[in-house]
Protein backbone atom coordinates (compact mmCIF):
# COMPACT_ATOMS: atom_id res chain seq x y z
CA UNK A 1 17.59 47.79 -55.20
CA UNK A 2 16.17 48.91 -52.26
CA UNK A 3 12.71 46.78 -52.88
CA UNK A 4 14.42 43.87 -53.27
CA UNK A 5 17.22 43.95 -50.30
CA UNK A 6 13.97 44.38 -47.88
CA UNK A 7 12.36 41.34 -49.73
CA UNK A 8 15.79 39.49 -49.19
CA UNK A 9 15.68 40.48 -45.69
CA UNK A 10 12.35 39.42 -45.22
CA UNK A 11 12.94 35.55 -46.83
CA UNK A 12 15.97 35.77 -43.85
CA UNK A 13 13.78 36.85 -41.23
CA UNK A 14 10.93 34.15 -42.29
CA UNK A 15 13.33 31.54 -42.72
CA UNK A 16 14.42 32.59 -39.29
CA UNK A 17 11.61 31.68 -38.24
CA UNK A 18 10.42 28.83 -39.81
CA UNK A 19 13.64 27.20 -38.36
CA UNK A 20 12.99 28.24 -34.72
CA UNK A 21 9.38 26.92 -35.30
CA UNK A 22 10.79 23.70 -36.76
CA UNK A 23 13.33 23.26 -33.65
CA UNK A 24 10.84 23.81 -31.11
CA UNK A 25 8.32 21.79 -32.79
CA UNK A 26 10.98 18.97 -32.64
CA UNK A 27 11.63 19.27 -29.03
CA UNK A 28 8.30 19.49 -27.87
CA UNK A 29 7.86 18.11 -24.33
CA UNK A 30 6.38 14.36 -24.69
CA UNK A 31 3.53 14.39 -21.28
CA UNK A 32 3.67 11.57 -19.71
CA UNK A 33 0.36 11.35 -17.72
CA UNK A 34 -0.06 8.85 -14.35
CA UNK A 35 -2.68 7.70 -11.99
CA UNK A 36 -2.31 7.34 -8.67
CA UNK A 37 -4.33 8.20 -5.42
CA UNK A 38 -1.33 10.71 -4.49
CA UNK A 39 -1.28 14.79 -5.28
CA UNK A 40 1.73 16.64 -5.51
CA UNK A 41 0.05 19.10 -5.03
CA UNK A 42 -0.97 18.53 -1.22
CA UNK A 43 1.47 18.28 1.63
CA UNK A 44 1.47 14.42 3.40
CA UNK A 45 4.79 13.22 3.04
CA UNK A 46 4.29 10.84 0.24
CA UNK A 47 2.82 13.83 -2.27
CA UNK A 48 5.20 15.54 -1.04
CA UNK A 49 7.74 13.24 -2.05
CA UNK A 50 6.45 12.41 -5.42
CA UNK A 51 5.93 16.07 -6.22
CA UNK A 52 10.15 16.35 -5.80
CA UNK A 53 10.36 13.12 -7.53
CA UNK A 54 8.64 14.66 -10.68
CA UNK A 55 10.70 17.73 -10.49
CA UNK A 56 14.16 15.89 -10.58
CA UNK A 57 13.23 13.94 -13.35
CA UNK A 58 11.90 16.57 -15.33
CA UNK A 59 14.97 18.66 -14.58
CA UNK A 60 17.57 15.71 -15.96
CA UNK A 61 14.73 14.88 -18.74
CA UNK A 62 13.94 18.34 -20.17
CA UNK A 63 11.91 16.53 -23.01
CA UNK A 64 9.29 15.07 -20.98
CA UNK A 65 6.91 16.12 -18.47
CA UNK A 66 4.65 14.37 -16.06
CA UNK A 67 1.31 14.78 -15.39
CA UNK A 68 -0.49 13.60 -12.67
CA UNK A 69 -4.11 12.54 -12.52
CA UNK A 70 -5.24 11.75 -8.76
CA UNK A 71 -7.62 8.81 -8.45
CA UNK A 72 -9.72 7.05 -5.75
CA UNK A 73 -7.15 4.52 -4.82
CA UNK A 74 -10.22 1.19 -4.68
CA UNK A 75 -11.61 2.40 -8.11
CA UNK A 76 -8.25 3.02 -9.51
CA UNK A 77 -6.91 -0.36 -10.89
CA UNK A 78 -10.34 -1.29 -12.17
CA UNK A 79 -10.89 1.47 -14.19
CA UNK A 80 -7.29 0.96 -15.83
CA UNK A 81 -8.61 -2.29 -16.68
CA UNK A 82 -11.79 -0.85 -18.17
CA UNK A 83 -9.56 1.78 -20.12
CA UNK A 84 -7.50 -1.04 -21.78
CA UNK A 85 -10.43 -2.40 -23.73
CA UNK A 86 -12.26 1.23 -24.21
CA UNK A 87 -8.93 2.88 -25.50
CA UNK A 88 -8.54 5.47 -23.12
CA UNK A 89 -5.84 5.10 -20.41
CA UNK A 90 -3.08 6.71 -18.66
CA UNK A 91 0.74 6.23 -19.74
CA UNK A 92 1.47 5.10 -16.27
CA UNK A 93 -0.29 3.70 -13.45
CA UNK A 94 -0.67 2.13 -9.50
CA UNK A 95 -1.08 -1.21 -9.06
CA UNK A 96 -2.05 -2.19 -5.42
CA UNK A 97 -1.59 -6.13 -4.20
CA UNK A 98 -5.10 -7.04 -4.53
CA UNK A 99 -5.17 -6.07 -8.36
CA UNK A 100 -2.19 -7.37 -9.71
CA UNK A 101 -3.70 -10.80 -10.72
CA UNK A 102 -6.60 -8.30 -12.34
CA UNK A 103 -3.60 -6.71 -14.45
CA UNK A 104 -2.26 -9.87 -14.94
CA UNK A 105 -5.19 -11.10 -16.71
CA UNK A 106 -6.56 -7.30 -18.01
CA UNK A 107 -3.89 -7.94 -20.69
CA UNK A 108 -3.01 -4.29 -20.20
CA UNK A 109 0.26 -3.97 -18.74
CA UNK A 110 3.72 -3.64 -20.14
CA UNK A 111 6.66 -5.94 -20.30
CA UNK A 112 8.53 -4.40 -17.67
CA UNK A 113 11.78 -6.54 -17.94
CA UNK A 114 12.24 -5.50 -21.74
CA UNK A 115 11.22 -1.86 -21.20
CA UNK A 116 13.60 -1.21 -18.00
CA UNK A 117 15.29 -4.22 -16.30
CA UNK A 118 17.09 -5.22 -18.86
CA UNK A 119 19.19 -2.05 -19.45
CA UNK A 120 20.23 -2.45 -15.55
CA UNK A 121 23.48 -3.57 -14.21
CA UNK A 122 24.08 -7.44 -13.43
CA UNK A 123 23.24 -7.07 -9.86
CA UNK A 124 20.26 -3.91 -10.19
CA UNK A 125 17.34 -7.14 -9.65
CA UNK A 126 19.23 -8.51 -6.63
CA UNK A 127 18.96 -5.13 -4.63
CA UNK A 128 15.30 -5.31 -4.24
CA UNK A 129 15.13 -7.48 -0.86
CA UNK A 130 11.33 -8.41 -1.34
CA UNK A 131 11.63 -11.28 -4.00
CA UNK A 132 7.93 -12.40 -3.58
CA UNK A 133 7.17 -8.37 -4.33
CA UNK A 134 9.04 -8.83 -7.57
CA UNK A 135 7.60 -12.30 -8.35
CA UNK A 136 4.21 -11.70 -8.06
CA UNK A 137 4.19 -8.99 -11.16
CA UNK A 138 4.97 -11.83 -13.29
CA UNK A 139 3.00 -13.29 -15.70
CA UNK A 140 3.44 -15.57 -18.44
CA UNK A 141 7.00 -14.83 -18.87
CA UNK A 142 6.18 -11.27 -18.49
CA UNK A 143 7.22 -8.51 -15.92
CA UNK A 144 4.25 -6.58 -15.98
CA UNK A 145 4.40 -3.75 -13.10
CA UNK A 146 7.81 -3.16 -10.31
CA UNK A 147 7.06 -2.38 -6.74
CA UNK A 148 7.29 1.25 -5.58
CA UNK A 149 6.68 0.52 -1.75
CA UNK A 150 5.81 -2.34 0.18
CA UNK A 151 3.33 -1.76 2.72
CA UNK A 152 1.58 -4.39 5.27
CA UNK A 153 -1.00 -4.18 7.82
CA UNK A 154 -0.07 -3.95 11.29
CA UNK A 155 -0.44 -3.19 14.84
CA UNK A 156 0.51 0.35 16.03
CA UNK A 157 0.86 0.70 19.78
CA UNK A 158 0.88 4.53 21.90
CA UNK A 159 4.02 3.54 24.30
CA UNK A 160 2.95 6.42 26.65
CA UNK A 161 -0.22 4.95 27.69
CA UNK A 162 1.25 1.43 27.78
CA UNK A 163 3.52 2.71 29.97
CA UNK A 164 1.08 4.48 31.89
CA UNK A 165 -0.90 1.31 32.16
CA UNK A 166 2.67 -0.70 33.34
CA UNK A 167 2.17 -2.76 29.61
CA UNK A 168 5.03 -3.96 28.42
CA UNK A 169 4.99 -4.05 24.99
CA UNK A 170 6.56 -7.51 24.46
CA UNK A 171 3.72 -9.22 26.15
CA UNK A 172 1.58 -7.81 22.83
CA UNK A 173 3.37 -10.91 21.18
CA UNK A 174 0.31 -13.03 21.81
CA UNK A 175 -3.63 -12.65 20.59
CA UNK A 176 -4.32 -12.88 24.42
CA UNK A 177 -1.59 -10.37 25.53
CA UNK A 178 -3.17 -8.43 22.70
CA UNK A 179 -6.95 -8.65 24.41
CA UNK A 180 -5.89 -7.97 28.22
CA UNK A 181 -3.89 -5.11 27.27
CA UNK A 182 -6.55 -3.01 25.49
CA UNK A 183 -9.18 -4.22 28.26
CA UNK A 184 -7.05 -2.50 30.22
CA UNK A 185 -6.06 0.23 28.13
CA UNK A 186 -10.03 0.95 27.43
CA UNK A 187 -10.82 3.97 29.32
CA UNK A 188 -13.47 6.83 30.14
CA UNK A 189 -11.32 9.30 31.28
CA UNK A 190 -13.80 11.83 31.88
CA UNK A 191 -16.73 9.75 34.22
CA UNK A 192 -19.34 10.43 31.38
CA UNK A 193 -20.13 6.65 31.09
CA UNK A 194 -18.52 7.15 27.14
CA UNK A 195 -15.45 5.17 26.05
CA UNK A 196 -12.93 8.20 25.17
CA UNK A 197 -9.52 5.76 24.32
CA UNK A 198 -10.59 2.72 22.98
CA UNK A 199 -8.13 -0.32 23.41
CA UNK A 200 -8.28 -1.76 19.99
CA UNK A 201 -9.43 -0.34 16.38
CA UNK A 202 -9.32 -1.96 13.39
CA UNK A 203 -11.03 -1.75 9.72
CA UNK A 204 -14.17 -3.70 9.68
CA UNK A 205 -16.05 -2.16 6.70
CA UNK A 206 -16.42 -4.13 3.65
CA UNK A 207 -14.21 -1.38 1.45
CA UNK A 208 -10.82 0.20 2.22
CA UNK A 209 -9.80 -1.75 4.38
CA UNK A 210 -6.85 -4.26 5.92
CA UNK A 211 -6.01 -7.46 7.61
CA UNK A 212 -7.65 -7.85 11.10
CA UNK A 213 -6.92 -10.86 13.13
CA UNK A 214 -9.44 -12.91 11.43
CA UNK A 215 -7.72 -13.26 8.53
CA UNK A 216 -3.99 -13.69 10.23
CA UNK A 217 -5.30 -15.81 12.68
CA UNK A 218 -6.32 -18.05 10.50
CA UNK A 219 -3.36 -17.75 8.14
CA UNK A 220 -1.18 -19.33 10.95
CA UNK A 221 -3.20 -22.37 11.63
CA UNK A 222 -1.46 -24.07 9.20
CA UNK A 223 -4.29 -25.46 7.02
CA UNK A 224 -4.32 -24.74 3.31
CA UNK A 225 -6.73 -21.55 3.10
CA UNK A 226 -6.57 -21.87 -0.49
CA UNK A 227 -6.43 -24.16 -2.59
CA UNK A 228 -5.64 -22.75 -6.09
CA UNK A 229 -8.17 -19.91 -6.17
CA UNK A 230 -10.72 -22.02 -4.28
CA UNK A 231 -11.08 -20.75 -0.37
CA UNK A 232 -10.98 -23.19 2.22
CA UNK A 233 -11.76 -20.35 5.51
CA UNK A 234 -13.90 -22.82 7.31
CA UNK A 235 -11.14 -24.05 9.28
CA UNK A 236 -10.52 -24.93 13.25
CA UNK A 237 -7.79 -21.48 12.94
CA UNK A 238 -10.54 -19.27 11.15
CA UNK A 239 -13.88 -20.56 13.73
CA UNK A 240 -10.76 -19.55 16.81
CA UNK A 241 -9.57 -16.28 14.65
CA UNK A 242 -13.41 -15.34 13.84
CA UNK A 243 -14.09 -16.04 17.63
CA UNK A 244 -11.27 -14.32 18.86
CA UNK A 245 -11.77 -10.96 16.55
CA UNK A 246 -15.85 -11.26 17.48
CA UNK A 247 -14.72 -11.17 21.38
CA UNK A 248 -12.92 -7.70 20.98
CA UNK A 249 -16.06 -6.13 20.21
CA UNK A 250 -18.14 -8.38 22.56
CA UNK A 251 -15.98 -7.25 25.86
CA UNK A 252 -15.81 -3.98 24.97
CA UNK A 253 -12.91 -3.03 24.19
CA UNK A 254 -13.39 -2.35 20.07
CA UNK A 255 -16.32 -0.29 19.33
CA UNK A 256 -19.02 -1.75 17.63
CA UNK A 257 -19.08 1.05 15.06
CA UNK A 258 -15.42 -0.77 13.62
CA UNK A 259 -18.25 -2.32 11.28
CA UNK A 260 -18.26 0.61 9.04
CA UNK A 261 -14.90 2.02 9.84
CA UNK A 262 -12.54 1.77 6.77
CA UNK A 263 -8.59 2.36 7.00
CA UNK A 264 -8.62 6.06 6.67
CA UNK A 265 -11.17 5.95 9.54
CA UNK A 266 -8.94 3.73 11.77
CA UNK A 267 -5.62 6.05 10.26
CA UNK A 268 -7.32 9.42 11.48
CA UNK A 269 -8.98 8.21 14.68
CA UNK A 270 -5.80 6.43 16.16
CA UNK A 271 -3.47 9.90 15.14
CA UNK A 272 -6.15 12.02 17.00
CA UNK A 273 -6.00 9.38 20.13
CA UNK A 274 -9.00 7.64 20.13
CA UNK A 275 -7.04 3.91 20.09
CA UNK A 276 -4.33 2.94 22.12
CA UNK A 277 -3.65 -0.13 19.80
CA UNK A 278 -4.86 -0.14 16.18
CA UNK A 279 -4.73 -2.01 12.91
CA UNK A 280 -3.81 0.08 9.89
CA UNK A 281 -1.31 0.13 7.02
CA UNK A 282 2.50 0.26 7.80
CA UNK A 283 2.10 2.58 4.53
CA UNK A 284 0.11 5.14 6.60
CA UNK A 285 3.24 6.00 9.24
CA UNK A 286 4.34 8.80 7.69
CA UNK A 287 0.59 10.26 7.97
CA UNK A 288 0.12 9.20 11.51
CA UNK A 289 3.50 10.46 12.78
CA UNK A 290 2.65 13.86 10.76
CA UNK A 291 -0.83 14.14 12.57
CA UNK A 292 -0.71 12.30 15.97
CA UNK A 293 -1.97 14.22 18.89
CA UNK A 294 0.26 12.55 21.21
CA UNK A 295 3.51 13.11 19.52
CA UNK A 296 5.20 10.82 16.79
CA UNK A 297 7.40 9.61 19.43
CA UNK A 298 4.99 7.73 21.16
CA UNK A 299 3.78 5.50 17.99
CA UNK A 300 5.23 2.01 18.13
CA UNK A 301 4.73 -0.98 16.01
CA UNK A 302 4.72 -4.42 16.16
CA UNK A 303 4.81 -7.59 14.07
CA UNK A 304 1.54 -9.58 14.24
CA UNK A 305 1.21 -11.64 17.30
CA UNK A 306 0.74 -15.59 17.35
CA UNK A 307 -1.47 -17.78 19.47
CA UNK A 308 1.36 -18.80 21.76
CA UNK A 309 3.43 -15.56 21.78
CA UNK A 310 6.25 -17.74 19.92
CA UNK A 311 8.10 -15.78 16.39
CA UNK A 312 5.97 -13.47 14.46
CA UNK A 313 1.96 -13.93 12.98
CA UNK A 314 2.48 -14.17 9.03
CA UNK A 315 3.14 -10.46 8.09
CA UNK A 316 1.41 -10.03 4.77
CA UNK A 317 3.18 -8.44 1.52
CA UNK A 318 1.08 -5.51 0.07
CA UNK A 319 1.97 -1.94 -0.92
CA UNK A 320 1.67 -0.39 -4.52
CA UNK A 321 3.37 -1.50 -7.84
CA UNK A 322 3.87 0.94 -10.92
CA UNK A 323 3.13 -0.16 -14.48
CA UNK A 324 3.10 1.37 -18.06
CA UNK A 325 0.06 0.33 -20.57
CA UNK A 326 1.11 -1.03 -23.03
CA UNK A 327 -1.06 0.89 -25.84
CA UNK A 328 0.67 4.52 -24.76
CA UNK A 329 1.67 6.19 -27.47
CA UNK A 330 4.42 7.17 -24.75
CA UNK A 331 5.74 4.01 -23.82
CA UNK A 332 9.73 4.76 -24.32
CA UNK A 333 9.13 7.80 -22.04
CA UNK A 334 6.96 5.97 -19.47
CA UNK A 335 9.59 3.61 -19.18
CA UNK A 336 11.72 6.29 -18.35
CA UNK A 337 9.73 7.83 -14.97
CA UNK A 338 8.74 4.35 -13.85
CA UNK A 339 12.45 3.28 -14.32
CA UNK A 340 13.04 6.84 -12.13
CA UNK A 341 10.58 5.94 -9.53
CA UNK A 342 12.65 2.89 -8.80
CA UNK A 343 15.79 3.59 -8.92
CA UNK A 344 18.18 4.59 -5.74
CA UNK A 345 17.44 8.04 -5.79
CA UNK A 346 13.49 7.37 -6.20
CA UNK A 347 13.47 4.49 -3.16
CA UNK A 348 15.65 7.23 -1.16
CA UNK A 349 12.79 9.76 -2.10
CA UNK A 350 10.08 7.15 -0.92
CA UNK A 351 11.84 6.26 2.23
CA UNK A 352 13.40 9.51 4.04
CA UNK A 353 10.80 11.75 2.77
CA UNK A 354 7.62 10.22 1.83
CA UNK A 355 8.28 7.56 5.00
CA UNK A 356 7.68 4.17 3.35
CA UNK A 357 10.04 1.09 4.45
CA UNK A 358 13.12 1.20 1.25
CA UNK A 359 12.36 -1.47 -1.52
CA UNK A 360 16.26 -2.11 -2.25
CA UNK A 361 18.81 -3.06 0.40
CA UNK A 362 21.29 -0.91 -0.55
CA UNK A 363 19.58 1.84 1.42
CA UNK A 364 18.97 0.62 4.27
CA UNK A 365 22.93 1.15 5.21
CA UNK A 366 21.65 4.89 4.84
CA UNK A 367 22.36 6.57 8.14
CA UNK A 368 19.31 7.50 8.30
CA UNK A 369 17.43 4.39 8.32
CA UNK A 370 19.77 3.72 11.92
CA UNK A 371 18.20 6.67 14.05
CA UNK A 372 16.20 5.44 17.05
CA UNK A 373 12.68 7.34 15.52
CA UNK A 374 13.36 4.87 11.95
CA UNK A 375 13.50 1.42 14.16
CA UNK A 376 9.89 0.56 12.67
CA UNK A 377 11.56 -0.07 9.56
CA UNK A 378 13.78 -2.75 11.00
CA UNK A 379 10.89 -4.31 12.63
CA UNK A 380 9.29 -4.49 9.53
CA UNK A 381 12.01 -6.10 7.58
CA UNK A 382 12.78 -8.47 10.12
CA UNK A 383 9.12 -9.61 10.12
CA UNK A 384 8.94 -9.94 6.56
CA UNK A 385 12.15 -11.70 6.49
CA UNK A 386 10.56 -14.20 9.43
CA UNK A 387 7.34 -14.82 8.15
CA UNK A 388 5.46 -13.45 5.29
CA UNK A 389 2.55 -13.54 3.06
CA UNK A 390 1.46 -12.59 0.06
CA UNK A 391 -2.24 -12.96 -1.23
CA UNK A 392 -2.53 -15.31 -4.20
CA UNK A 393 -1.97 -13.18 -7.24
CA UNK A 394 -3.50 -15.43 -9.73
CA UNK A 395 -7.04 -14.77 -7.70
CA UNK A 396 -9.29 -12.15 -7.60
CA UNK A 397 -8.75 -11.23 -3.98
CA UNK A 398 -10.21 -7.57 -4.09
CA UNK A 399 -13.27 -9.50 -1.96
CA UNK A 400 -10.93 -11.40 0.22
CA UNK A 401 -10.91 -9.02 3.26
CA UNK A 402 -14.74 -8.14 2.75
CA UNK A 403 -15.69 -11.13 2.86
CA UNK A 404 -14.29 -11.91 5.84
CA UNK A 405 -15.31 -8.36 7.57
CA UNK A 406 -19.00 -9.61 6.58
CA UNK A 407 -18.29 -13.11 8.16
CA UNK A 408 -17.46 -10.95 11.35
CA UNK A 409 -20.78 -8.93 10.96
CA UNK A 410 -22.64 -12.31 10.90
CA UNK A 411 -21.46 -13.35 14.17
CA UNK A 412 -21.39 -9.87 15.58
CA UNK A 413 -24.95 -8.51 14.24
CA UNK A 414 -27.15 -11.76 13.24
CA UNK A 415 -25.62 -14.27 15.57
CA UNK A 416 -24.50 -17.34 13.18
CA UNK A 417 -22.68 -20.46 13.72
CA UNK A 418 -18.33 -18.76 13.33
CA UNK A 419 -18.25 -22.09 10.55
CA UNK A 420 -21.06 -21.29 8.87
CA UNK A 421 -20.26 -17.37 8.93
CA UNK A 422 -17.01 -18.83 7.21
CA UNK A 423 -18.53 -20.74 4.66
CA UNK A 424 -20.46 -17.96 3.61
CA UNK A 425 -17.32 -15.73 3.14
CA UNK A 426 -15.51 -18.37 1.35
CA UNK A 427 -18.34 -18.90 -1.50
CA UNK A 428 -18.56 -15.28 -1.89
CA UNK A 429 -14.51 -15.20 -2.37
CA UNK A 430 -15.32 -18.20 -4.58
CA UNK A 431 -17.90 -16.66 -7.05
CA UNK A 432 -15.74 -13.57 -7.35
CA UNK A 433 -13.47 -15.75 -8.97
């Protein structure tokens, strides 16, 4: 009796067991892996942001965890593509502007509307205030990646040394106001016969970088610049723009050296003070107010300037989508974290934390979008809402920018004709097609 009420005990015990094992087997956490050229695990506001992002989800979805898998944001998209025909993606991924039309045609994205939008109220669409943002992820009847942030490049400004110089920054509404205030603002403070604050910086290298006045110049001369996916650059506009953006580095007040500086270059060298007006992305902000020597306050931005000073330069629509492959084994719970990352409490996330301009309108009655330090975002919105642009999505415009850049080296380095420089760029952008 004895023998066999241990052996009884011992069935209990094991099928103890075997039912815990069972249960926890059941509930297993699903990981949901993601790439994207942010860590939560370093400290700029946007990681920093994402990292809380990740934890509040996992917290009200105890079944699923995310895992994140930091990329080099210019390789990123491409090698998603690649991964789609090899087998071997992520669950979730960033889509930047330039590489949406790549996704488009990759095949490799997810039907967005099905997986997410369509569980959303009547009116959850209409809060996202960018509708070319949200139009541009379509393809053939498919939604195939939702915007996270919208970013643009611009023109940042130091207001102390514009008020220093007696600059008022409404006369940077104009390409000429822009050039005779960094002539002026172009100093060697220290009588070593060395440039130490440059007037103007701006991306020039043929890989990470943004729009210079080249390309926006020529945007607003109102002649078709493309035609389909075909690139007309060689325009009266583009010879003025290319002229124009030549000049800056010709009168010395953009160092020649803007040939090989990227946008992280341009990012880090205006927050240490080396620029007193710089191109680089409205996305960077949070960085630059983070890491500016001369104190956030002093960072202003404006909307691109025009030839005659009049409205606002076309202010172009970039900034990073988020989209689920559509071979995940995880695709239910993938839907779930993008459909996170969007939502009101994600865009809240995005915009008073990690410092990006809010995709949906709703929060932007958010007190703390009305502060005086937050009035970039208002300038942003109101130039998008006056004049904006988005690249053609249907192209492949990852050379668009390049090309131009290398038009600008012509000119600048071997001396060519502005058209012919312009020519050049556009069969380049052509071939890539």
């Amino acid at each position: 009796m004895h023998r066999h009420a241990i052996t009884t005990a011992g069935r209990a015990a094991v099928l103890t067991l075997t039912a815990a094992f069972l249960a926890t087997a059941a509930h297993a956490d699903t990981t949901v892996t993601m790439w994207t050229f942010l860590d939560p695990a370093k400290t700029s506001p946007r990681e920093v942001a994402l990292k809380q992002m990740i934890e509040d989800f996992e917290a009200e979805n105890p079944g699923i965890k995310v895992r994140v898998e930091p990329q080099d944001f210019a390789q990123m998209p491409p090698k998603f593509f690649l991964g789609h025909r090899t087998g071997n993606n992520p669950d979730v991924v960033w889509i930047d502007a330039k590489n949406l039309g790549g996704l488009q045609q990759s095949g490799a994205g997810a039907d967005l509307e099905k997986l997410i939008v369509d569980k959303w109220a009547p009116d959850g669409k209409a809060d996202f205030f960018v509708e070319a943002g949200w139009e541009a992820a379509r393809h053939e009847g498919e939604l195939v990646a939702l915007p996270l942030f919208h970013g643009a490049s611009v023109i940042y400004y130091r207001s102390d040394l514009l008020a220093e110089a007696g600059i008022d920054p409404e006369t940077l509404s104009s390409w000429d106001g822009i050039a005779t205030a960094a002539k002026a603002l172009t100093k060697d403070n220290d009588g070593d016969g060395r440039v130490d604050v440059w007037g103007f910086g701006m991306p020039l290298a043929p890989l990470k970088t943004e729009s210079t006045p080249l390309l926006i110049g020529m945007l607003e001369g109102g002649d078709q610049v493309f035609d389909g996916c075909k690139a007309n650059f060689d325009t009266e506009a583009g010879r003025r723009a290319l002229t124009f953006t030549v000049d800056l580095i010709n009168n010395g007040v953009t160092p020649k050296d803007a040939l090989v500086y990227n946008v992280d270059d341009i990012t880090e060298q205006f927050a240490a003070g080396r620029y007193a007006i710089a191109i680089t992305s409205i996305l960077r902000y949070s960085v630059i107010a983070k890491n500016a020597s001369f104190g956030a306050e002093n960072i202003g931005v404006i909307p691109w300037p025009t030839w005659d000073g009049e409205g606002s330069g076309p202010m172009p629509v970039s900034g990073w989508w988020v989209a689920a492959w559509n071979k995940s084994p995880h695709l239910e719970e993938a839907g779930k974290f993008i459909d996170y990352m969007v939502s009101p409490a994600g865009v809240k996330l995005w915009s008073t934390v990690g410092g990006q301009v809010p995709t949906r309108r709703s929060l932007l009655e958010d007190d703390y979008f009305k502060k005086p330090e937050n009035g970039w975002v208002s300038t942003m919105i109101d130039a998008w809402s006056a004049n904006s642009w988005m690249e053609p999505t249907a192209c492949n415009t990852r050379t668009l920018q390049s090309a131009l850049n290398e038009a600008t080296a012509r000119v600048l380095v071997d001396g060519i004709d502005p058209g012919e420089a312009l020519k050049e760029a556009a069969a380049k952008f052509d071939d890539a097609q």
